[in-house]
N, C-alpha and C. Protein backbone atom coordinates (compact mmCIF):
# COMPACT_ATOMS: atom_id res chain seq x y z
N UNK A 1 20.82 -49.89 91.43
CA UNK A 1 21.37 -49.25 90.26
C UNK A 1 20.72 -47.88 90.02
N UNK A 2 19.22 -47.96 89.94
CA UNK A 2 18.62 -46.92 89.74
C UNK A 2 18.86 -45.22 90.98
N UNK A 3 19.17 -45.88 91.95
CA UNK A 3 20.08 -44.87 93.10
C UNK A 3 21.27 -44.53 92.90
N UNK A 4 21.84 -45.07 92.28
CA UNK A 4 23.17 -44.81 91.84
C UNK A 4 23.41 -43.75 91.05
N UNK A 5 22.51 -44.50 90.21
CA UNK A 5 22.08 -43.59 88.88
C UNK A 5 21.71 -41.80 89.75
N UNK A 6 20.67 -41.76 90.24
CA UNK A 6 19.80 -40.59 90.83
C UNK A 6 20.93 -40.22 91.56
N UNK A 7 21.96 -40.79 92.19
CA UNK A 7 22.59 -39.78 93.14
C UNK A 7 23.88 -38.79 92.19
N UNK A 8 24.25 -40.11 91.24
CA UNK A 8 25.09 -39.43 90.53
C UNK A 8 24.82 -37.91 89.77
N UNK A 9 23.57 -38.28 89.19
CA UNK A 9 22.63 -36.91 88.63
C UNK A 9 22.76 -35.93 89.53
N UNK A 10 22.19 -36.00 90.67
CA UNK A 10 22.43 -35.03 92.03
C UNK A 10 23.45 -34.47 91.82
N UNK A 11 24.96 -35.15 92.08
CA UNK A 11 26.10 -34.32 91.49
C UNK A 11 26.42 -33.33 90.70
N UNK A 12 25.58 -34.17 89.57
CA UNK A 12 26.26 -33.47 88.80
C UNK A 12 25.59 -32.35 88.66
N UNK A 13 24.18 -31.92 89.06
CA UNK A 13 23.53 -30.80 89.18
C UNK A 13 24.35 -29.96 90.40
N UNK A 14 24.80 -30.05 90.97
CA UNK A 14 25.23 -29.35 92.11
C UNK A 14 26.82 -29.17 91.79
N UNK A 15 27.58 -30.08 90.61
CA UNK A 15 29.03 -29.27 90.26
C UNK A 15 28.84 -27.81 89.59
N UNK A 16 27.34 -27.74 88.47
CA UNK A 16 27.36 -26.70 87.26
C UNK A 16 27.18 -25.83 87.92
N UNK A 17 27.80 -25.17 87.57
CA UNK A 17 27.99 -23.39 88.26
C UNK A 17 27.20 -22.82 87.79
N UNK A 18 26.03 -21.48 88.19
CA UNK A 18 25.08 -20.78 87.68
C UNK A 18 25.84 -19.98 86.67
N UNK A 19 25.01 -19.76 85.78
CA UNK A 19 25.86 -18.59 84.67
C UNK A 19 26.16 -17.65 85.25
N UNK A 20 27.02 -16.53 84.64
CA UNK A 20 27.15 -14.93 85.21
C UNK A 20 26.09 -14.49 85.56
N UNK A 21 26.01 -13.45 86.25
CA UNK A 21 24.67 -12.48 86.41
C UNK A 21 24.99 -11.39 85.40
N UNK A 22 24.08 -10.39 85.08
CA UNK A 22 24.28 -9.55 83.63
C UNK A 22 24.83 -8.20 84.65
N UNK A 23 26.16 -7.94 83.99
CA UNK A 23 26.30 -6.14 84.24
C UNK A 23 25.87 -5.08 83.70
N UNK A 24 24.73 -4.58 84.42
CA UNK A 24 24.42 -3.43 83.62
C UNK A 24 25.24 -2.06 83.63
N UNK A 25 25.27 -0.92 83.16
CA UNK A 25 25.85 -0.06 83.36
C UNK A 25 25.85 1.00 84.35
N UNK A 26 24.37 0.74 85.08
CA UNK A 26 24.28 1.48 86.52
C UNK A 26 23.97 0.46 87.18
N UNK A 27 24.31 -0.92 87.58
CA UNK A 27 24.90 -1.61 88.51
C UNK A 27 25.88 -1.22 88.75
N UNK A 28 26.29 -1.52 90.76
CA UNK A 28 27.51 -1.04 91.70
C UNK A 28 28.28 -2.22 91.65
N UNK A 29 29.41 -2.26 91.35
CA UNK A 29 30.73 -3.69 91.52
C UNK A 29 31.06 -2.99 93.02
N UNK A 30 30.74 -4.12 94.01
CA UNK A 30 31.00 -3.66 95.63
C UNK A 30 32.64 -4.11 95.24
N UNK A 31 33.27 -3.12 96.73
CA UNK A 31 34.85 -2.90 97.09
C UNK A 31 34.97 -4.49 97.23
N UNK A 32 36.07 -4.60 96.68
CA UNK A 32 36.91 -6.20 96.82
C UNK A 32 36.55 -7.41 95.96
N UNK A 33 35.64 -6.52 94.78
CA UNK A 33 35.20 -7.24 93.62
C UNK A 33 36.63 -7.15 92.90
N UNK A 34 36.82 -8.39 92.33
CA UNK A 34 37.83 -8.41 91.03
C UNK A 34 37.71 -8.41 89.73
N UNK A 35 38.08 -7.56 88.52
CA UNK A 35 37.53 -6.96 87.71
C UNK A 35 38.86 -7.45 86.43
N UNK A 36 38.18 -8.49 85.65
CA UNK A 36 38.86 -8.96 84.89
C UNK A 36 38.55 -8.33 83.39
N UNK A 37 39.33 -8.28 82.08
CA UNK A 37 39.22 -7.50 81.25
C UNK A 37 39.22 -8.68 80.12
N UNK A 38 38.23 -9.38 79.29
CA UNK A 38 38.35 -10.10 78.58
C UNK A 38 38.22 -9.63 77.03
N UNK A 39 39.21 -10.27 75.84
CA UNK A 39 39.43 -9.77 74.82
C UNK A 39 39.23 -10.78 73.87
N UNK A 40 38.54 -10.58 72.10
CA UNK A 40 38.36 -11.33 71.34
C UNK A 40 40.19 -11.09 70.48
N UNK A 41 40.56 -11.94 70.77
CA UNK A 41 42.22 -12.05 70.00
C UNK A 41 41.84 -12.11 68.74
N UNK A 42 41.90 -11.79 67.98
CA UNK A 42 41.89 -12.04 66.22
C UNK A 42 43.19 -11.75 65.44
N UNK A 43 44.35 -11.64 65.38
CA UNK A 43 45.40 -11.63 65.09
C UNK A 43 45.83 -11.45 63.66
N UNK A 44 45.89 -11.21 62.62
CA UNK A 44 45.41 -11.96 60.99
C UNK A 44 46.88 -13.00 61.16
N UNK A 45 47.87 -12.90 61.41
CA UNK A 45 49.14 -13.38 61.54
C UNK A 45 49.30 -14.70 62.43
N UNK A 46 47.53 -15.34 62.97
CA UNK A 46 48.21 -16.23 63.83
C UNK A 46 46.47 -16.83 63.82
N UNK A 47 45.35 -16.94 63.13
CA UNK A 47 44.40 -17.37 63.34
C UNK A 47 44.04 -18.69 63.98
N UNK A 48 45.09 -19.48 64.32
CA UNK A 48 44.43 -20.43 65.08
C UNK A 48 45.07 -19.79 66.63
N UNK A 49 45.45 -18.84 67.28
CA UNK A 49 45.04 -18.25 68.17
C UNK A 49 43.77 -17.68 68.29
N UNK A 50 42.70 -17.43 67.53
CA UNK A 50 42.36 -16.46 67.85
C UNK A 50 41.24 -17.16 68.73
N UNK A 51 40.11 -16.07 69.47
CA UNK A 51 39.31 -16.65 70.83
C UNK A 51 39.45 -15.85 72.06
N UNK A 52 38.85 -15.93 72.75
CA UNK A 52 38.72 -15.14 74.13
C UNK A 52 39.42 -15.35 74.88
N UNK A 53 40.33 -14.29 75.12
CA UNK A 53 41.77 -13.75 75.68
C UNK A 53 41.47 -13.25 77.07
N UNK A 54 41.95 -13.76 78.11
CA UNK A 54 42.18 -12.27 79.39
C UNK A 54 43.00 -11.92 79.25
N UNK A 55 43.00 -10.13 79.29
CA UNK A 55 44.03 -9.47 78.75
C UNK A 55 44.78 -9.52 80.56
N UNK A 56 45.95 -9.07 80.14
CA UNK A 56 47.16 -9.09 81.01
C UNK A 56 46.73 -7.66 81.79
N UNK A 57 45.95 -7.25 82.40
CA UNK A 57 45.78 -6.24 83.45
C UNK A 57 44.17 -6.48 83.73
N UNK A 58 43.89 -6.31 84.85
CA UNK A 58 43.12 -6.79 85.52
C UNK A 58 42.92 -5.98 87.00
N UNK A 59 42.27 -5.52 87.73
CA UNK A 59 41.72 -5.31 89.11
C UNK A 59 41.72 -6.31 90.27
N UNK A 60 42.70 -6.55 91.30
CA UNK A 60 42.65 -7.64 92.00
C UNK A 60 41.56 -7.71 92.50
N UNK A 61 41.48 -6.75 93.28
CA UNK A 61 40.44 -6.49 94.67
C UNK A 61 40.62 -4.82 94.27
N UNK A 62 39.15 -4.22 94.22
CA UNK A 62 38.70 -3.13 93.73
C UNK A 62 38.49 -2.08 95.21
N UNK A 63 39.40 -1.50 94.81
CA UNK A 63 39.54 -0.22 96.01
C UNK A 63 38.13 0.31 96.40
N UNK A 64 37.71 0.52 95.46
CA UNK A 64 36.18 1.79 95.60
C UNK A 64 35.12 1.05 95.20
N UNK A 65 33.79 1.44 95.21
CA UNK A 65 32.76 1.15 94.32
C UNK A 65 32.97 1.57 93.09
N UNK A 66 32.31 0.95 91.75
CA UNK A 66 32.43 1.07 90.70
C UNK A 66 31.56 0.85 90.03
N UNK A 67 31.00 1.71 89.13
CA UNK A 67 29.59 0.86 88.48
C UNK A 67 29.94 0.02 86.92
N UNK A 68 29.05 -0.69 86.28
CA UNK A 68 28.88 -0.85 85.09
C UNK A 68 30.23 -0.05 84.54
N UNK A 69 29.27 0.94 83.84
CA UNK A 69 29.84 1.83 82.76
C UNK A 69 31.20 1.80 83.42
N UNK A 70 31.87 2.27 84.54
CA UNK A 70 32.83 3.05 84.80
C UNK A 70 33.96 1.79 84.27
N UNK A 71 33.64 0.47 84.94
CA UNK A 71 34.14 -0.44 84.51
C UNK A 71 34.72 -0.85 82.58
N UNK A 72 33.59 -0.60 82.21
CA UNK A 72 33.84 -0.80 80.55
C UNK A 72 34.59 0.39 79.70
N UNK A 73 34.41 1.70 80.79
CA UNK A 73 35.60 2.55 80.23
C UNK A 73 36.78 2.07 80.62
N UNK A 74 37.05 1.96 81.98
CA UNK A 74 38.43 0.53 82.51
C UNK A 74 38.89 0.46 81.45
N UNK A 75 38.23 -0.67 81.32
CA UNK A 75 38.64 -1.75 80.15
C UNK A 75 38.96 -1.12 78.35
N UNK A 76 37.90 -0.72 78.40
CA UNK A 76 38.71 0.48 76.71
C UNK A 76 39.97 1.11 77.07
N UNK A 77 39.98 1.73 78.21
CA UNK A 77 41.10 2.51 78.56
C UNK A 77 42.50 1.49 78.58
N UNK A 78 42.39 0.23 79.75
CA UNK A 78 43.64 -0.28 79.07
C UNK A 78 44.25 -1.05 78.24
N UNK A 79 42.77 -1.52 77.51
CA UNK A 79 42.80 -2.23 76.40
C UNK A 79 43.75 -1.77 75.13
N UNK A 80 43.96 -0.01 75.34
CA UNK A 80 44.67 0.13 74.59
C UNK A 80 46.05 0.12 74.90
N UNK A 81 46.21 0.18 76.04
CA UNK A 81 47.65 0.20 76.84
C UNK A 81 48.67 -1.25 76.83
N UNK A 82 47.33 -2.49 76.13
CA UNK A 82 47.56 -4.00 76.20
C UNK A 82 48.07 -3.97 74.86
N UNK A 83 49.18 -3.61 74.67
CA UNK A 83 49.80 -3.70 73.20
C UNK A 83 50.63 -5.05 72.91
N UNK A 84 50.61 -6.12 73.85
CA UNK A 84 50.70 -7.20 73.35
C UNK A 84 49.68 -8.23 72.80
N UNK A 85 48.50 -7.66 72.76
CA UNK A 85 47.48 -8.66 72.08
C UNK A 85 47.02 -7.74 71.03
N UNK A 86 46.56 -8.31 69.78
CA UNK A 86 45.56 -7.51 68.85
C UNK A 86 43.95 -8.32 69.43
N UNK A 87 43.09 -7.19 69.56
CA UNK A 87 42.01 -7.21 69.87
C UNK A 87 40.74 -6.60 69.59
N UNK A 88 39.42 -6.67 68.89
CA UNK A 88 38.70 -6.31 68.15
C UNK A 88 37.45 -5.73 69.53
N UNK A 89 37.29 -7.26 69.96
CA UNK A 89 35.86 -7.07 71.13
C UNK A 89 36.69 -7.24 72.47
N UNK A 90 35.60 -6.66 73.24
CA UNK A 90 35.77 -6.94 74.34
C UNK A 90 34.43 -7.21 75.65
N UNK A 91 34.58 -7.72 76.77
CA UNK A 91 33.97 -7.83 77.61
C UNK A 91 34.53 -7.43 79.27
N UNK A 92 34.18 -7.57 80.27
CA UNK A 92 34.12 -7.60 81.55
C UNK A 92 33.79 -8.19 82.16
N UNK A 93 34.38 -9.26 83.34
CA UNK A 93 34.17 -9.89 84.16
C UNK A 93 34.67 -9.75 85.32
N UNK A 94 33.34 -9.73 86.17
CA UNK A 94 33.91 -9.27 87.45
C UNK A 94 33.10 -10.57 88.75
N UNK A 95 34.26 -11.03 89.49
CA UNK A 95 33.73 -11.76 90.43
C UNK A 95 33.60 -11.08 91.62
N UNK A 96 32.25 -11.29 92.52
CA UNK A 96 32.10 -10.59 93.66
C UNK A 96 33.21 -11.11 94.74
N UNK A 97 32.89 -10.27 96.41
CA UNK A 97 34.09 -11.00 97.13
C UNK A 97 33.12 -12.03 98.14
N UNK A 98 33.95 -12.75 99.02
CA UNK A 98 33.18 -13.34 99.55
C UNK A 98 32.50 -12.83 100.43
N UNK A 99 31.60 -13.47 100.78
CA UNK A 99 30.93 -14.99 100.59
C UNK A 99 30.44 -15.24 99.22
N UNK A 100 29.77 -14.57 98.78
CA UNK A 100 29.38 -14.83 97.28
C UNK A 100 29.79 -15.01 96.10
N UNK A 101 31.19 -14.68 95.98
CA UNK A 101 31.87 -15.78 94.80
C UNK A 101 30.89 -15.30 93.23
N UNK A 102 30.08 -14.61 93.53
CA UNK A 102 29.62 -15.12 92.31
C UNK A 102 29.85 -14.18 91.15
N UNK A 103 29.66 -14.74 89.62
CA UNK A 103 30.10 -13.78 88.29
C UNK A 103 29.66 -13.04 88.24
N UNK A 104 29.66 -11.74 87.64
CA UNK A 104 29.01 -11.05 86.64
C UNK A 104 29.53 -10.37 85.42
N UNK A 105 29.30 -10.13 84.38
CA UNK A 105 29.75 -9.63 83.45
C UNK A 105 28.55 -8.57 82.23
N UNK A 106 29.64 -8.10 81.45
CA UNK A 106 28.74 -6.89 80.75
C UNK A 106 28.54 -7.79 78.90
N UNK A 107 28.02 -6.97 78.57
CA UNK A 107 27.93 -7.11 76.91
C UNK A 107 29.10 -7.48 76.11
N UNK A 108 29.27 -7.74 75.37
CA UNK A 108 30.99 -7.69 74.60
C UNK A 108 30.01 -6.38 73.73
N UNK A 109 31.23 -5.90 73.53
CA UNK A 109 31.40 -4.41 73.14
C UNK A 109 32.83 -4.39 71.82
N UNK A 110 32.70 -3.29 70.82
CA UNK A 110 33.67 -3.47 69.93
C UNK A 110 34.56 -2.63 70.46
N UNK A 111 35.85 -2.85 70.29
CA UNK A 111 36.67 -2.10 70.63
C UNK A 111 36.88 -0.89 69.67
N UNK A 112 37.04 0.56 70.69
CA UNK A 112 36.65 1.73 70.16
C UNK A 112 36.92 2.34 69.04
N UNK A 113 38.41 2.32 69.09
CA UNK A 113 39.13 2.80 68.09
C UNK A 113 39.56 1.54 66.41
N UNK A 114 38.66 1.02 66.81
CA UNK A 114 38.32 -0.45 65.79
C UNK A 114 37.32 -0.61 65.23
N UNK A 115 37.13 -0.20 63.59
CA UNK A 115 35.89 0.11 62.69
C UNK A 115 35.85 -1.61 62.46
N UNK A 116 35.12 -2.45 62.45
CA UNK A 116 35.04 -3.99 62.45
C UNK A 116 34.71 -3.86 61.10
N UNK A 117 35.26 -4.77 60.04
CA UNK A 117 34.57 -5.68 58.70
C UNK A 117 35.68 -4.13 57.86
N UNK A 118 36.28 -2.94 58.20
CA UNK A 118 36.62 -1.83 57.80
C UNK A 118 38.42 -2.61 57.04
N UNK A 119 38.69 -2.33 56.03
CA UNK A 119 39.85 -2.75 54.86
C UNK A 119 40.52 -1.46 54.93
């Protein structure tokens, strides 16, 4: 029983995925990274939507190098172009390519042209 027990544990340590790694703003996103644009939905017209949105444009596989920053302008930039969501914050997520698979992402950030708590 007690093996059972221990192997199952094993598992389940080896399903949890490591957290993101942190994007800084002069970190490089290598070519064929995919560069996702995540949004806090707040809606006033629909509050039990609201919650962390991927907005509808996104980077499949990233032509060039890209750092940090260049990325989070990205994302302001078409965040405003995403005129089907209302959106306050935002973040960045970007998965590397393979072999490494793995996350990274930046700060949530307020969206620019959006004075927060402002009537």
């Amino acid at each position: 029983m007690k093996s059972c027990l221990c192997l199952l544990a094993l598992f389940g340590l080896l399903a949890c995925s490591a957290p993101p790694l942190w994007l800084n703003d002069h970190d490089v996103i290598p070519v064929g990274s995919r560069v996702e644009f995540l949004i806090w939905h707040d809606h006033p017209a629909r509050p039990k939507q609201s919650g962390w949105r991927e907005s509808n444009i996104h980077i499949a596989s990233l032509p060039r190098p890209m750092t940090g920053e260049e990325a989070r302008h990205w994302a302001e930039g078409v965040g405003v172009r995403d005129a089907k969501m209302a959106w306050t914050h935002y973040y960045v997520l970007v998965t590397l390519p393979k072999p490494e698979r793995r996350a990274m992402r930046t700060a949530m950030y307020p969206r620019p042209a959006v004075v927060v708590g402002a009537k």
